[in-house]
C-alpha atoms as a PDB file:
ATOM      1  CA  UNK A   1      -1.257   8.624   2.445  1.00  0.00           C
ATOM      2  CA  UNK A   2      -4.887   6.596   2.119  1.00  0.00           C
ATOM      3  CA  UNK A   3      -5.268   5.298  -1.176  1.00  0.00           C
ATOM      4  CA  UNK A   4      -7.465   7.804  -3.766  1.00  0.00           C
ATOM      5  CA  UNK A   5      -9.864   6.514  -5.117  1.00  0.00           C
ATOM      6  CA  UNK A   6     -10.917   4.306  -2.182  1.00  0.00           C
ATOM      7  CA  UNK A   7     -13.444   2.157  -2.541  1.00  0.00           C
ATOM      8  CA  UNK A   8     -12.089   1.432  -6.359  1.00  0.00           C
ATOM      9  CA  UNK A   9     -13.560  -0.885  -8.642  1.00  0.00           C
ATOM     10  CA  UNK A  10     -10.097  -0.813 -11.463  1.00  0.00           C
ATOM     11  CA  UNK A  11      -7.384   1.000  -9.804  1.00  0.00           C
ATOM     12  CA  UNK A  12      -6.498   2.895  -6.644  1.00  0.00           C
ATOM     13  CA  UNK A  13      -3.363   5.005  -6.261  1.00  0.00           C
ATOM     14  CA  UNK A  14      -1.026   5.066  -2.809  1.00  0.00           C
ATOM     15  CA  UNK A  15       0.949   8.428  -2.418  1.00  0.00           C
ATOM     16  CA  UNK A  16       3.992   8.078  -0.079  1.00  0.00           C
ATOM     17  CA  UNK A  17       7.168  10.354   1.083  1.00  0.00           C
ATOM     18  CA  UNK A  18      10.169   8.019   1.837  1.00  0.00           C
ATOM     19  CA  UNK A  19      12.773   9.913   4.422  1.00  0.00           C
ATOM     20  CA  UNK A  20      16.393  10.258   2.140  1.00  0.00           C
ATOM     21  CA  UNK A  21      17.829   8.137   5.347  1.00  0.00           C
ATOM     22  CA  UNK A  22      16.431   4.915   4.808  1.00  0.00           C
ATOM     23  CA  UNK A  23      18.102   1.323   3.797  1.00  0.00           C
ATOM     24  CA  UNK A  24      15.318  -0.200   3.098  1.00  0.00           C
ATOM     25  CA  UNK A  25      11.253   0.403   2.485  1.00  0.00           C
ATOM     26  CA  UNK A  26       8.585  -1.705   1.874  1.00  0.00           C
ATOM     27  CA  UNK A  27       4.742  -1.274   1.018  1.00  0.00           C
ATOM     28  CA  UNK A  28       3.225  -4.650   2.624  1.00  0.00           C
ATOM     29  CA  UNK A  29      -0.330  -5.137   1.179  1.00  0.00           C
ATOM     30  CA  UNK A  30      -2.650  -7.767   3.477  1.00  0.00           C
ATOM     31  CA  UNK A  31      -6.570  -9.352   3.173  1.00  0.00           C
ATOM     32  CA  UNK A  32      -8.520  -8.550   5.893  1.00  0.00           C
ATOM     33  CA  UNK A  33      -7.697 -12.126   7.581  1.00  0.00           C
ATOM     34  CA  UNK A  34      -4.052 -10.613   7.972  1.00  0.00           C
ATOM     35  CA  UNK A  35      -2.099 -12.658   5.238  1.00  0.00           C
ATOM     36  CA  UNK A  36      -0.023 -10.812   3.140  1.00  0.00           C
ATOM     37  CA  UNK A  37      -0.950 -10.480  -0.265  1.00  0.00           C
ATOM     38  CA  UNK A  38       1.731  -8.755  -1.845  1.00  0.00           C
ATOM     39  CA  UNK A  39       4.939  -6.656  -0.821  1.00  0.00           C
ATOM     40  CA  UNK A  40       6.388  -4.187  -3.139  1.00  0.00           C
ATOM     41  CA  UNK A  41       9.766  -2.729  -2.115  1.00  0.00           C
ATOM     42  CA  UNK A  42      10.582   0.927  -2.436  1.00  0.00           C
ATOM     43  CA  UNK A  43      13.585   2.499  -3.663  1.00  0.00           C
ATOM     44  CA  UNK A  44      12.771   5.936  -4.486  1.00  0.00           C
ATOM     45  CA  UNK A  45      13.589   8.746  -1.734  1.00  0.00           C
ATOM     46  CA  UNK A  46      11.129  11.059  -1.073  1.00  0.00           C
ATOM     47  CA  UNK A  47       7.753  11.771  -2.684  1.00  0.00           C
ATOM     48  CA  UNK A  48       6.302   8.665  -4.932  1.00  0.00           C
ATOM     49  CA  UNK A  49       3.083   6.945  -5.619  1.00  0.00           C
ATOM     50  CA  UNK A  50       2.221   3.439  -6.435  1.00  0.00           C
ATOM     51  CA  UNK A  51      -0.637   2.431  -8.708  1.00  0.00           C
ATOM     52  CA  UNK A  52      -2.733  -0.515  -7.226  1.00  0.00           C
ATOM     53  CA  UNK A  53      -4.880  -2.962  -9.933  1.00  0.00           C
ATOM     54  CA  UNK A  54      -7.818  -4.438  -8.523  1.00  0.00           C
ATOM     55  CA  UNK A  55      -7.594  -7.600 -11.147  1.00  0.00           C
ATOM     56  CA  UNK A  56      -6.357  -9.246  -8.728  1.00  0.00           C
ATOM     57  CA  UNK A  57      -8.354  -8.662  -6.130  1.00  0.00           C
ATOM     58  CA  UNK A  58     -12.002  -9.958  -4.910  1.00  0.00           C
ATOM     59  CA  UNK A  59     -14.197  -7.425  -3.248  1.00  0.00           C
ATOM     60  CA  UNK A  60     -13.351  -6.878   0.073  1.00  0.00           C
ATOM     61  CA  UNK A  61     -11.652  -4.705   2.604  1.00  0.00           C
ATOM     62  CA  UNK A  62      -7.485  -4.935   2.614  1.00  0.00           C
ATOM     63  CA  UNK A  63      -4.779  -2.693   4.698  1.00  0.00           C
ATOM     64  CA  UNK A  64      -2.009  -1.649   3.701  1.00  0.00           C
ATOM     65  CA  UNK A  65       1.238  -0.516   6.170  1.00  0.00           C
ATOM     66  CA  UNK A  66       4.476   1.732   4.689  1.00  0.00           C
ATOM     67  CA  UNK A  67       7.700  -0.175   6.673  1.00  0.00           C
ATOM     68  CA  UNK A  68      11.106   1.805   6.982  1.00  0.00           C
ATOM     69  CA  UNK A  69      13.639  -0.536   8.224  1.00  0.00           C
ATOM     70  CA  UNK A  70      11.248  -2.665   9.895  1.00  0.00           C
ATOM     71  CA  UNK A  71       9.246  -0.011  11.592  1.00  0.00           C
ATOM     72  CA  UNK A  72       5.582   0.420  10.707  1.00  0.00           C
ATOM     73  CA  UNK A  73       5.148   3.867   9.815  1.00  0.00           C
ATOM     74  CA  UNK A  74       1.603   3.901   8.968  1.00  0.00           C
ATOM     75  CA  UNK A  75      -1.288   1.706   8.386  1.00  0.00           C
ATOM     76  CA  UNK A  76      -3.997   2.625   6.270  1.00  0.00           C
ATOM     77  CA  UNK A  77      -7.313   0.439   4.890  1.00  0.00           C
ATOM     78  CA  UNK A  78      -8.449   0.038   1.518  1.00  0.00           C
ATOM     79  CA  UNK A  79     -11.569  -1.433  -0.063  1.00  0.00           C
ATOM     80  CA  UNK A  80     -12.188  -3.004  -3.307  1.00  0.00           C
ATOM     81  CA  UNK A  81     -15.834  -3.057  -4.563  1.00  0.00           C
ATOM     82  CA  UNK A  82     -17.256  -3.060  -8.229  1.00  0.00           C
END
């Protein structure tokens, strides 16, 4: 799902629903040049969220993609402003 609050200035959360069939699923996290930032793996099956700090992060727009072994699912934007 898109990231709530979004813009953020501290934190942002990222709710997802993983299929129970899955061997592996990732949350890839990348600027708006396209390198990747950060990739978190999943392990929990079915409904989860992920909390997202912004200390990290300079002001800007990112996207975010859910990938369930190696297929994009879905690609969503996020922006970071104070």
């Amino acid at each position: 799902d898109q990231n709530v609050p979004n813009p953020f200035a501290e934190s942002t959360v990222i709710n997802f629903n993983i299929p129970t069939d899955f061997t592996k699923a990732q949350i890839i996290f990348n600027a708006a040049d396209g390198k990747v930032i950060k990739v978190v793996d999943v392990t929990e099956k079915g409904e989860g969220h992920l909390n997202v700090f912004a200390n990290d992060l300079s002001n800007g727009m990112y996207s975010y993609s859910l990938i369930i072994d190696g297929k994009v699912v879905a690609t969503k934007k996020m922006v970071k402003q104070n």
